[in-house]
C-alpha atoms as a PDB file:
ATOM      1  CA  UNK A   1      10.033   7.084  36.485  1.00  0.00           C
ATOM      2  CA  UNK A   2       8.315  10.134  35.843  1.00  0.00           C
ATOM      3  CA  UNK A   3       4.933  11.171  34.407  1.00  0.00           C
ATOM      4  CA  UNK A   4       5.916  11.902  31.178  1.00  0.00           C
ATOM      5  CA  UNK A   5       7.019   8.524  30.884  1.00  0.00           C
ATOM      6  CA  UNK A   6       4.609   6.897  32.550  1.00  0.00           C
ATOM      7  CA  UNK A   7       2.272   8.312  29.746  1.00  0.00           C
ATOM      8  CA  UNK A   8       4.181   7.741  26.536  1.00  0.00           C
ATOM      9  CA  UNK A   9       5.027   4.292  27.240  1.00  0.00           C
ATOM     10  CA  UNK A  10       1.405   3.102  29.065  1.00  0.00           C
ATOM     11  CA  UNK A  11      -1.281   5.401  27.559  1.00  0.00           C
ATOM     12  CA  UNK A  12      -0.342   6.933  24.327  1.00  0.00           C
ATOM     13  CA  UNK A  13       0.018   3.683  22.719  1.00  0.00           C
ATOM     14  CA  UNK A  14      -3.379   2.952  23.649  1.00  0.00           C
ATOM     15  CA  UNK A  15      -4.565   5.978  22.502  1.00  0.00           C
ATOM     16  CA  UNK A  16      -2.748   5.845  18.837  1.00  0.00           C
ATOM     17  CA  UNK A  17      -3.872   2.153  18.407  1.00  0.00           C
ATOM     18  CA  UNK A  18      -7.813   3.245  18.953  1.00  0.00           C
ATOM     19  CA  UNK A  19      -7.018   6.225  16.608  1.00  0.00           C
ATOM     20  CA  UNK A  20      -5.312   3.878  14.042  1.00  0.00           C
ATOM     21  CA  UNK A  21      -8.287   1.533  13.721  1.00  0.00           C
ATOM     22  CA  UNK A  22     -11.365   3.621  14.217  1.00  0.00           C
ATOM     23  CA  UNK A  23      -9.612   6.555  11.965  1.00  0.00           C
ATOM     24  CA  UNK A  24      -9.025   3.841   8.859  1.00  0.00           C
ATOM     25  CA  UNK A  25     -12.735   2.398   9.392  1.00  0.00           C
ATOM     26  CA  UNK A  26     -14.212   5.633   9.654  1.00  0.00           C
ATOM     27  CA  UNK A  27     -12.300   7.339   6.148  1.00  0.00           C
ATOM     28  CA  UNK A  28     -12.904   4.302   4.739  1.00  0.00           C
ATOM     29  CA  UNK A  29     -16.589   4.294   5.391  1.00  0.00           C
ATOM     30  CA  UNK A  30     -16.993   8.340   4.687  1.00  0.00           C
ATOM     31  CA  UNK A  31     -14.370   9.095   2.208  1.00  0.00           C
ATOM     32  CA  UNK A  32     -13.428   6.397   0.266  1.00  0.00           C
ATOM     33  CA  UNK A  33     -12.214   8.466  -3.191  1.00  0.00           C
ATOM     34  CA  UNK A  34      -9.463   9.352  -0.590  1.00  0.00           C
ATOM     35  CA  UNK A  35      -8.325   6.324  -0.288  1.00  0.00           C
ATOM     36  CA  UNK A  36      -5.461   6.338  -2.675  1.00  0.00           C
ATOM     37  CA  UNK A  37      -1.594   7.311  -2.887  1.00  0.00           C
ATOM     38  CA  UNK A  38      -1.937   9.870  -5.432  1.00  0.00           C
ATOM     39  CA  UNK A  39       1.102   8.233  -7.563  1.00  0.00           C
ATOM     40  CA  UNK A  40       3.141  10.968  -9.511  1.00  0.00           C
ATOM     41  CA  UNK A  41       4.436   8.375 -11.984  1.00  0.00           C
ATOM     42  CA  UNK A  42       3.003  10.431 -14.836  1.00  0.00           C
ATOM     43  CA  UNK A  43       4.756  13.407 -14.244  1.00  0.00           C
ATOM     44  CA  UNK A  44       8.099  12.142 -13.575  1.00  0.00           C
ATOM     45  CA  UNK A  45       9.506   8.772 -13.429  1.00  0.00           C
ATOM     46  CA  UNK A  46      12.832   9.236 -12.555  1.00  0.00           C
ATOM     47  CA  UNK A  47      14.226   8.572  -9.115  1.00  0.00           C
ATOM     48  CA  UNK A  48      10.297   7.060  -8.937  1.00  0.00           C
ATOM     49  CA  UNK A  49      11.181   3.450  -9.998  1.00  0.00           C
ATOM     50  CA  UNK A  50      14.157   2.678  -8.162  1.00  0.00           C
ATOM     51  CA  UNK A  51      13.505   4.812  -4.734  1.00  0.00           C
ATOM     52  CA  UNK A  52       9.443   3.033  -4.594  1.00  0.00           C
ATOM     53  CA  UNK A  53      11.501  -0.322  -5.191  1.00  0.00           C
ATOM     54  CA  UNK A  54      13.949   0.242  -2.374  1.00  0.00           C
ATOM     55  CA  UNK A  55      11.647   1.668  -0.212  1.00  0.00           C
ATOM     56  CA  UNK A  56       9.215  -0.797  -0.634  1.00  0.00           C
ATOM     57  CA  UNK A  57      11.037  -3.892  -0.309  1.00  0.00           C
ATOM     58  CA  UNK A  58      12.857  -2.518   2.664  1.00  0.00           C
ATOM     59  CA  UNK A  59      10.068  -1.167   4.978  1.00  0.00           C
ATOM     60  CA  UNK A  60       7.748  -4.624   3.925  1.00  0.00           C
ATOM     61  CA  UNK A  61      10.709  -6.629   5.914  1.00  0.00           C
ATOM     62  CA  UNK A  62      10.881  -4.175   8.285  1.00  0.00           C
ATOM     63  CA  UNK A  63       7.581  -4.321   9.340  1.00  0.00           C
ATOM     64  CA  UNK A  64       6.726  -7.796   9.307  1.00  0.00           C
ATOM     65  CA  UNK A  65      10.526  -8.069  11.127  1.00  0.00           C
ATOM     66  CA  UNK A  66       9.041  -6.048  13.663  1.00  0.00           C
ATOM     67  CA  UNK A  67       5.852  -7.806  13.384  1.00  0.00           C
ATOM     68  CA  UNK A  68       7.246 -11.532  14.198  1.00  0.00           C
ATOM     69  CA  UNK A  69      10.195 -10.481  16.136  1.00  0.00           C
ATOM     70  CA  UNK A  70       7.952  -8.482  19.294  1.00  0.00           C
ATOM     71  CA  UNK A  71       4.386 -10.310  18.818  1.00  0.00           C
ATOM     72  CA  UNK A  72       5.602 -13.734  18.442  1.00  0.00           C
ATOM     73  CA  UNK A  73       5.378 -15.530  22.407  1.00  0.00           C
ATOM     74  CA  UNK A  74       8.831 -16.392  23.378  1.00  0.00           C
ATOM     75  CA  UNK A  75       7.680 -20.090  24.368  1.00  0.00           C
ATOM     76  CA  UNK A  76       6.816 -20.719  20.286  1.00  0.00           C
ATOM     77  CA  UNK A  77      10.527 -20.524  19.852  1.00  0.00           C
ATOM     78  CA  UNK A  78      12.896 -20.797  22.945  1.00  0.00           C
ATOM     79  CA  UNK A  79      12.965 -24.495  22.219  1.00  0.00           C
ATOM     80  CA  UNK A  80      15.070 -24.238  18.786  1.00  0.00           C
ATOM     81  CA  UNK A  81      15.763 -20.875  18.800  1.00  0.00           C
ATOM     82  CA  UNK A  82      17.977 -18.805  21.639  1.00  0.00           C
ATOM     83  CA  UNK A  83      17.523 -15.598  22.087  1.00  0.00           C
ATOM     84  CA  UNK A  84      20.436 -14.819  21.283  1.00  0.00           C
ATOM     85  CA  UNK A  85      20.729 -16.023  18.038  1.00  0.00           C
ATOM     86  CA  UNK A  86      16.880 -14.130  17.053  1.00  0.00           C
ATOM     87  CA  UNK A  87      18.766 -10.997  18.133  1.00  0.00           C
ATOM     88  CA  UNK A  88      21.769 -11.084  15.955  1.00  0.00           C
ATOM     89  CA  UNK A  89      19.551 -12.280  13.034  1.00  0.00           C
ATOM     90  CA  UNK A  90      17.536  -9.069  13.871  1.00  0.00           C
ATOM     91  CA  UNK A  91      20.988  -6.953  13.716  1.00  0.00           C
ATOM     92  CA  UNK A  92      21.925  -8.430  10.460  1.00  0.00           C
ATOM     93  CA  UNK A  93      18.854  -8.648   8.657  1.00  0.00           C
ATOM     94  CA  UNK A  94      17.095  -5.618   9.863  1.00  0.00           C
ATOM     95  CA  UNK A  95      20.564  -3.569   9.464  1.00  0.00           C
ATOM     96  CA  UNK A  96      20.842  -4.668   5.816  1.00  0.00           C
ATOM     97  CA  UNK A  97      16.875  -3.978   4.658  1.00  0.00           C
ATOM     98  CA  UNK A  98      17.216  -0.760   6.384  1.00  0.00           C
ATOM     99  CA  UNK A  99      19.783   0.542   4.634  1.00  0.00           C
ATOM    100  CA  UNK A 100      17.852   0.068   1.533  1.00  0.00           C
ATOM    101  CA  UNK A 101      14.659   1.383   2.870  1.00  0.00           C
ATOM    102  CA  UNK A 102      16.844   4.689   3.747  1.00  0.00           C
ATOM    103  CA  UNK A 103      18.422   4.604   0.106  1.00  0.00           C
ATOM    104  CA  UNK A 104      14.712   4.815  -1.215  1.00  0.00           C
ATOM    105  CA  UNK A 105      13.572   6.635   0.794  1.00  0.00           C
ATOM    106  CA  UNK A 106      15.959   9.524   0.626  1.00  0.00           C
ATOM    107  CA  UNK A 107      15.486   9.213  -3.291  1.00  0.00           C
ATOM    108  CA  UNK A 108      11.358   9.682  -2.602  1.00  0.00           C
ATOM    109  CA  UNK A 109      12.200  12.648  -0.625  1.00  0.00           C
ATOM    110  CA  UNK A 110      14.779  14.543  -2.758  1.00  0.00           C
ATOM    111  CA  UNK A 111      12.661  13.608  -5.555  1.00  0.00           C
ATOM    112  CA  UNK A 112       9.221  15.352  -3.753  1.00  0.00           C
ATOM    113  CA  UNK A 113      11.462  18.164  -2.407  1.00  0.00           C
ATOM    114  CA  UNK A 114      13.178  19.380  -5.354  1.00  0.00           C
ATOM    115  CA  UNK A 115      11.380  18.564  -7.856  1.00  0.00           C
ATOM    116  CA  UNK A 116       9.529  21.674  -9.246  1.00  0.00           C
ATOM    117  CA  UNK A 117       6.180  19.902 -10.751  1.00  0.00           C
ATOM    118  CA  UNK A 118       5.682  17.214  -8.381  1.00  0.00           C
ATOM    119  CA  UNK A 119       6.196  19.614  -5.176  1.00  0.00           C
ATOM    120  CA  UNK A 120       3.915  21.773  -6.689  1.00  0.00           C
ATOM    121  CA  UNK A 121       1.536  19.201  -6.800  1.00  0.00           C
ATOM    122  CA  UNK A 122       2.056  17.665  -3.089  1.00  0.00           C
ATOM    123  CA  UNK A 123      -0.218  17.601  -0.316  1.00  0.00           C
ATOM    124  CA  UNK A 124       2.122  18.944   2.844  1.00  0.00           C
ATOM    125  CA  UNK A 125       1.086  15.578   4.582  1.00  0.00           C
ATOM    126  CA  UNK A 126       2.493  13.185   2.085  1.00  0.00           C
ATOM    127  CA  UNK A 127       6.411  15.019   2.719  1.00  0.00           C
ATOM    128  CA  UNK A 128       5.163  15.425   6.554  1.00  0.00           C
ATOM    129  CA  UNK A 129       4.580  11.797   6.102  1.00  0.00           C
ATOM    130  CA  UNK A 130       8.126  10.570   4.377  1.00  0.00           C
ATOM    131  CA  UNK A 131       9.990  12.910   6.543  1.00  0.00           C
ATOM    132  CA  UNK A 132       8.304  11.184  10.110  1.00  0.00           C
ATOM    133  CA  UNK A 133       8.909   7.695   8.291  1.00  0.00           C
ATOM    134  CA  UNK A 134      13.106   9.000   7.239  1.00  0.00           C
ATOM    135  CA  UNK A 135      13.110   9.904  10.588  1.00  0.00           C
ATOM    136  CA  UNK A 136      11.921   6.680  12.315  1.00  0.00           C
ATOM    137  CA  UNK A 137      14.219   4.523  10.571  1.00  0.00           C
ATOM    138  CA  UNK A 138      17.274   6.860  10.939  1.00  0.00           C
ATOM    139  CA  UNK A 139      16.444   6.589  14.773  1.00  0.00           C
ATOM    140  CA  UNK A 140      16.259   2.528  14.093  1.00  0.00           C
ATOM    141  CA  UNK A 141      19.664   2.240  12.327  1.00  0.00           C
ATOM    142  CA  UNK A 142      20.849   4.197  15.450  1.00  0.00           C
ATOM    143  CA  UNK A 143      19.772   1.281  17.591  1.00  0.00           C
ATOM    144  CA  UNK A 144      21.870  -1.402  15.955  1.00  0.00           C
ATOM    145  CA  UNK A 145      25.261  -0.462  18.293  1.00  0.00           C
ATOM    146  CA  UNK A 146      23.007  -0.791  21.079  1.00  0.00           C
ATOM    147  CA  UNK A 147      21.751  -4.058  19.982  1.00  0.00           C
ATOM    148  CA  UNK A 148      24.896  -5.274  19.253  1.00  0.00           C
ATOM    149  CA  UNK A 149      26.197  -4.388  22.671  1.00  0.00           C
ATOM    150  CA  UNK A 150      23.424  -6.572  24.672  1.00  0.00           C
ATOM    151  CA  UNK A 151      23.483  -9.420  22.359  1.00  0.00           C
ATOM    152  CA  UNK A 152      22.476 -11.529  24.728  1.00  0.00           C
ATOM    153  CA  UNK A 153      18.800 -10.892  24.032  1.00  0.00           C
ATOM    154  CA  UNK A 154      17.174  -9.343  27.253  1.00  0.00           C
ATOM    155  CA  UNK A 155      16.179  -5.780  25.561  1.00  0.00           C
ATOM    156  CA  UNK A 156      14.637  -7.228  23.068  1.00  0.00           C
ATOM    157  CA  UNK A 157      12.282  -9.755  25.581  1.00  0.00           C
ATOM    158  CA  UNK A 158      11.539  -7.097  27.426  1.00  0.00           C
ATOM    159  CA  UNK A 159      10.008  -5.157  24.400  1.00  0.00           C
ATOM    160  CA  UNK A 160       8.363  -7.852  23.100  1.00  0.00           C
ATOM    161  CA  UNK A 161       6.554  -8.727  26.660  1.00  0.00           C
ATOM    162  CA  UNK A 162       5.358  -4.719  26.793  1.00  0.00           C
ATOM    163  CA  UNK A 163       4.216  -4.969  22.723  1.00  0.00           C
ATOM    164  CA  UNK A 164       2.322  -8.514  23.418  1.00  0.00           C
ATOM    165  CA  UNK A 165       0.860  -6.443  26.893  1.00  0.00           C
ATOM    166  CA  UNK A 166      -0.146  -3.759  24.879  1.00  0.00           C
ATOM    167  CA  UNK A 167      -1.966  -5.840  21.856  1.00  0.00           C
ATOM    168  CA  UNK A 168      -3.787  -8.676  24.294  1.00  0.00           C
ATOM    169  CA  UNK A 169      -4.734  -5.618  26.616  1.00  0.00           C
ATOM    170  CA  UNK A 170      -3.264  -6.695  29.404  1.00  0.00           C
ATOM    171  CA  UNK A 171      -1.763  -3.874  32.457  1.00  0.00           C
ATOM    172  CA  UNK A 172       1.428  -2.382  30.988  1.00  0.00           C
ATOM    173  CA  UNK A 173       4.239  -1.143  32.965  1.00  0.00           C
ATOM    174  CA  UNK A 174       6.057   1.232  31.546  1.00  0.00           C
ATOM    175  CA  UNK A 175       8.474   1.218  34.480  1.00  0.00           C
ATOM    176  CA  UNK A 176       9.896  -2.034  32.757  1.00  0.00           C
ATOM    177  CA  UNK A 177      11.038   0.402  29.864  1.00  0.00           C
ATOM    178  CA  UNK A 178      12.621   2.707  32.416  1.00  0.00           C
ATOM    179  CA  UNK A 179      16.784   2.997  31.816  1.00  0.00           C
ATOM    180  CA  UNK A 180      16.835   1.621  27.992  1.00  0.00           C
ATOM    181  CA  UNK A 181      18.835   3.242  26.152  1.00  0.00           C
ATOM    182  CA  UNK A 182      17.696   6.667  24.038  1.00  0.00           C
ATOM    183  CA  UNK A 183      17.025   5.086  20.834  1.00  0.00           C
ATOM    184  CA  UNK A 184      14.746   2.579  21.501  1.00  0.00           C
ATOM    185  CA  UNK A 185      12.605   4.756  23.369  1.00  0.00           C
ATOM    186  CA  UNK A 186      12.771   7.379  20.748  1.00  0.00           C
ATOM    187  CA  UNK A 187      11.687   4.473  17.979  1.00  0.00           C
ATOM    188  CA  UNK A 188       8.692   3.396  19.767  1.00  0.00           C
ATOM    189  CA  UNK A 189       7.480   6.936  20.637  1.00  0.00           C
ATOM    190  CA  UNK A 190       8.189   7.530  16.602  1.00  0.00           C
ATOM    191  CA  UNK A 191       6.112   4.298  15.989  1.00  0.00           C
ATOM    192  CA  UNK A 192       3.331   4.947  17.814  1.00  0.00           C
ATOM    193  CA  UNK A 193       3.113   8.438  16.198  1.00  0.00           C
ATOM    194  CA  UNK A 194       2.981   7.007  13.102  1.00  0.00           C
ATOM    195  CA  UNK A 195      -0.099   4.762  13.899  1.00  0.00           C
ATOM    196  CA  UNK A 196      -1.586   8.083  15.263  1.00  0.00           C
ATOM    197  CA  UNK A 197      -1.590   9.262  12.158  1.00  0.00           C
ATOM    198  CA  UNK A 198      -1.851   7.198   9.864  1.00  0.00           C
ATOM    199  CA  UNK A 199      -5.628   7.389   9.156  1.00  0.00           C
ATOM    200  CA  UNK A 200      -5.222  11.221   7.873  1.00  0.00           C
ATOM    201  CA  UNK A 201      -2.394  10.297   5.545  1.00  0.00           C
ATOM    202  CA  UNK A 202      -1.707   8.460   2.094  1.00  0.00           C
ATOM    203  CA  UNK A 203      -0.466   5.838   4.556  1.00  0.00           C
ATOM    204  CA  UNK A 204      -4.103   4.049   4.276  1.00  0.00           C
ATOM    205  CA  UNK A 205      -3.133   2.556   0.808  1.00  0.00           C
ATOM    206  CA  UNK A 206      -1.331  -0.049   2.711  1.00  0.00           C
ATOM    207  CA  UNK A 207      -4.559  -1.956   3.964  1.00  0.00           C
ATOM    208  CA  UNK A 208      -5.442  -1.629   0.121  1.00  0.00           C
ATOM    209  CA  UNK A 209      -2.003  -3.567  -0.265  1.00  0.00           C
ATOM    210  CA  UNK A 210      -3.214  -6.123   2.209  1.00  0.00           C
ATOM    211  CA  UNK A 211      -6.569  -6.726   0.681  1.00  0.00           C
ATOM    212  CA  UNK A 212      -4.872  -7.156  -2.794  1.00  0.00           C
ATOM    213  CA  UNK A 213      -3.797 -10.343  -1.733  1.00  0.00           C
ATOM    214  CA  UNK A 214      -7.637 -11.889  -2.198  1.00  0.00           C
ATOM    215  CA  UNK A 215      -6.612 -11.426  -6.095  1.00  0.00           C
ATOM    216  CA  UNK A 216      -4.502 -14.093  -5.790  1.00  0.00           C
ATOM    217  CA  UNK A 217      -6.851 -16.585  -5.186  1.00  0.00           C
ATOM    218  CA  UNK A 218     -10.265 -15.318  -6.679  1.00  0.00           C
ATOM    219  CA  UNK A 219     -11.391 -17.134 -10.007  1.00  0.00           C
ATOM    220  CA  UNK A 220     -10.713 -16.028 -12.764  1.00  0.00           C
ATOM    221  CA  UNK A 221     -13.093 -13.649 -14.984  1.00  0.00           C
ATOM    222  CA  UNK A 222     -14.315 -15.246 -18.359  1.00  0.00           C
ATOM    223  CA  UNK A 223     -14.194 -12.066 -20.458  1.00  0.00           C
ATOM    224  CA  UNK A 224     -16.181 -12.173 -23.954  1.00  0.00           C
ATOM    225  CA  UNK A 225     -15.547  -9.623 -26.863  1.00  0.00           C
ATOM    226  CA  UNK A 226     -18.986  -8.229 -28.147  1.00  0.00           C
ATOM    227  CA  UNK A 227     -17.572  -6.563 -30.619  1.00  0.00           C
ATOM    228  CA  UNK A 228     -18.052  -7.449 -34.441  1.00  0.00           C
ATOM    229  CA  UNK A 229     -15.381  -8.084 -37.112  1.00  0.00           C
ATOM    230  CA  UNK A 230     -17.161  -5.073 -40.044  1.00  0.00           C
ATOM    231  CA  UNK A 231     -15.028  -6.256 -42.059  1.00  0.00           C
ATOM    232  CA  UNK A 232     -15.240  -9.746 -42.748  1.00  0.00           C
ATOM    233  CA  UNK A 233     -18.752  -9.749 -42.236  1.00  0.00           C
ATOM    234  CA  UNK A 234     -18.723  -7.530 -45.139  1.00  0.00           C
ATOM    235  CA  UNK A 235     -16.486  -9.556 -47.212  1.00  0.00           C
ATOM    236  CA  UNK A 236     -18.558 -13.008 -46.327  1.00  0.00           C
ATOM    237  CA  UNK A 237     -22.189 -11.449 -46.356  1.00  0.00           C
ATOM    238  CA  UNK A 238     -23.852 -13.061 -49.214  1.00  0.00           C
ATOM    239  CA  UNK A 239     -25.043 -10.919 -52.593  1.00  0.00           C
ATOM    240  CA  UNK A 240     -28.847 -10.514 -52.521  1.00  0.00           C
ATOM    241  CA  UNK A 241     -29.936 -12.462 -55.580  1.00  0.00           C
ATOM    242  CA  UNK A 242     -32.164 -11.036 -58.086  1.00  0.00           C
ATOM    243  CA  UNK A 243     -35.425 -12.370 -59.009  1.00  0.00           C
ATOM    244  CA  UNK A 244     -35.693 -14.109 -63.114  1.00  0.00           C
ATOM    245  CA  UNK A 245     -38.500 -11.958 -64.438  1.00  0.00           C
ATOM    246  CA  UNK A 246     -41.854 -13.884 -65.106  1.00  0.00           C
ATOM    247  CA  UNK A 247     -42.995 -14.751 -68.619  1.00  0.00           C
ATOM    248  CA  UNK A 248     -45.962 -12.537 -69.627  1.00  0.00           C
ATOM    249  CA  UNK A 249     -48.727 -14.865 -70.702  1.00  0.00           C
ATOM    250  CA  UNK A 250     -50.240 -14.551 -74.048  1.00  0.00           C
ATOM    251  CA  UNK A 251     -52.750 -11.804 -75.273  1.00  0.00           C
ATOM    252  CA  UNK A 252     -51.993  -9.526 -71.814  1.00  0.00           C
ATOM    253  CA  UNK A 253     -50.941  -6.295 -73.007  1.00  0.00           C
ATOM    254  CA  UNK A 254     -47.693  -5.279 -72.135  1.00  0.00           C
ATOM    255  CA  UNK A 255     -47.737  -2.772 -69.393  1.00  0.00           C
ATOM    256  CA  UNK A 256     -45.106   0.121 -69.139  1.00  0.00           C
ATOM    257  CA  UNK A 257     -44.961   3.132 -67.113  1.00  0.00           C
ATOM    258  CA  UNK A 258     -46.304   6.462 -68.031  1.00  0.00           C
ATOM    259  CA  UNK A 259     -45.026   9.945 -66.570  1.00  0.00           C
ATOM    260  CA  UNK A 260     -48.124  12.100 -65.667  1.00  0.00           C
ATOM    261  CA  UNK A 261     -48.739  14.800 -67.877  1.00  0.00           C
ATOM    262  CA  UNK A 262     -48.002  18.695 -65.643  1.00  0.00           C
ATOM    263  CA  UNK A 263     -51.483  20.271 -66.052  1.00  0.00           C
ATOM    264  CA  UNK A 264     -49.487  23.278 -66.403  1.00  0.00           C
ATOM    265  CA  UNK A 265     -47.698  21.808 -69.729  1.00  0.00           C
END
């Protein structure tokens, strides 16, 4: 093991996990008009609703595949689950929503790249941004043959024990990652970039997505119109009814009105 190793795999991630979560609490306390996607729907909808769909649906599984799969304590599950078995469901199901992250993905980045009026009005992080992410999951498809070739499940404990070592704070050694093959070393270096990152990107719309989830359960807002129908109140508004005239009583003169003489007349 050499030092370069012994830095990417035991330090960095360290570094780009204190940079993830500081970075997001510190935009989000300084600059929070920032924190938005900046959605080109309006100019161009396009390859927009099916490449957001795809993309979407696929890197949400991904992540929370990744999220279960290497946090979740082997114990929880060894008892009904072999390893074995959680490694081919990773190859299948992580194969198959990968594919259709890369479908959307590639449609988000033709669409941004070639497309005169929404290039034009791109920030040179948000393609930086798609084209790390393309990247990333090019270099995870790539792992599948690998995974497929040590079915048996030991890779894939020993990345989860360094990703649980590396959350709970415990001493990492990144000699354990020493020999793997290419790709998986490639993917976490990728990953960890990504975290790095992510606080100077469009990426912090996704804790936005995350907090979203209160709606669900909130109550609901009673909403009352102030506003007045004119119309029928003008219809229904009742006539103003006019006075009878009073009887003059007998022997009072009459009176009438008089226009003032002009003293110039």
């Amino acid at each position: 093991m050499n030092s370069l190793h012994g830095f990417l795999f035991g330090v960095y991630p360290y570094i780009c996990l204190t940079v993830f979560l500081l970075g997001s609490l510190i935009r989000f306390d300084r600059d929070q008009y920032t924190w938005k996607s900046d959605s080109s729907q309006l100019l161009r909808t396009g390859l927009l609703r099916w490449g957001s769909n795809l993309f979407h649906v696929g890197i949400l599984f991904l992540f929370f595949g990744h999220l279960v799969g290497l946090l979740a304590p082997h114990a929880f599950y060894a008892h009904f689950l072999e390893a074995s078995v959680k490694q081919k469901i990773a190859i299948y199901s992580g194969g198959l929503f990968g594919v259709l992250c890369f479908i959307g993905l590639s449609m988000l980045i033709y669409r941004r790249m070639f497309d005169e009026r929404i290039r034009y009005t791109s920030h040179k992080t948000d393609l930086a941004i798609l084209l790390i992410l393309w990247v990333q999951l090019v270099v995870g498809l790539i792992t599948l043959p690998f995974s497929w070739a040590h079915s048996d499940g030991s890779v894939m404990l020993i990345l989860a024990d360094w990703a649980q070592r590396i959350l709970t704070l415990r001493t990492v050694d990144a000699e354990v990652l020493w020999g793997l093959p290419w790709p998986y070393l490639l993917h976490i270096v990728f990953g960890m970039t990504i975290f790095l990152l992510f606080p100077f990107s469009r990426l912090v719309h996704v804790w936005s997505g995350f907090a979203s989830v209160g709606y669900l359960f909130r109550p609901y807002q009673v909403v009352r119109s102030r506003r007045l129908d004119v119309g029928a109140t003008t219809r229904t508004a009742p006539r103003p009814q006019q006075q009878p005239a009073q009887a003059r009583p007998a022997g009072q003169p009459s009176v009438t009105s008089v226009k003032p003489e002009s003293k110039f007349s």
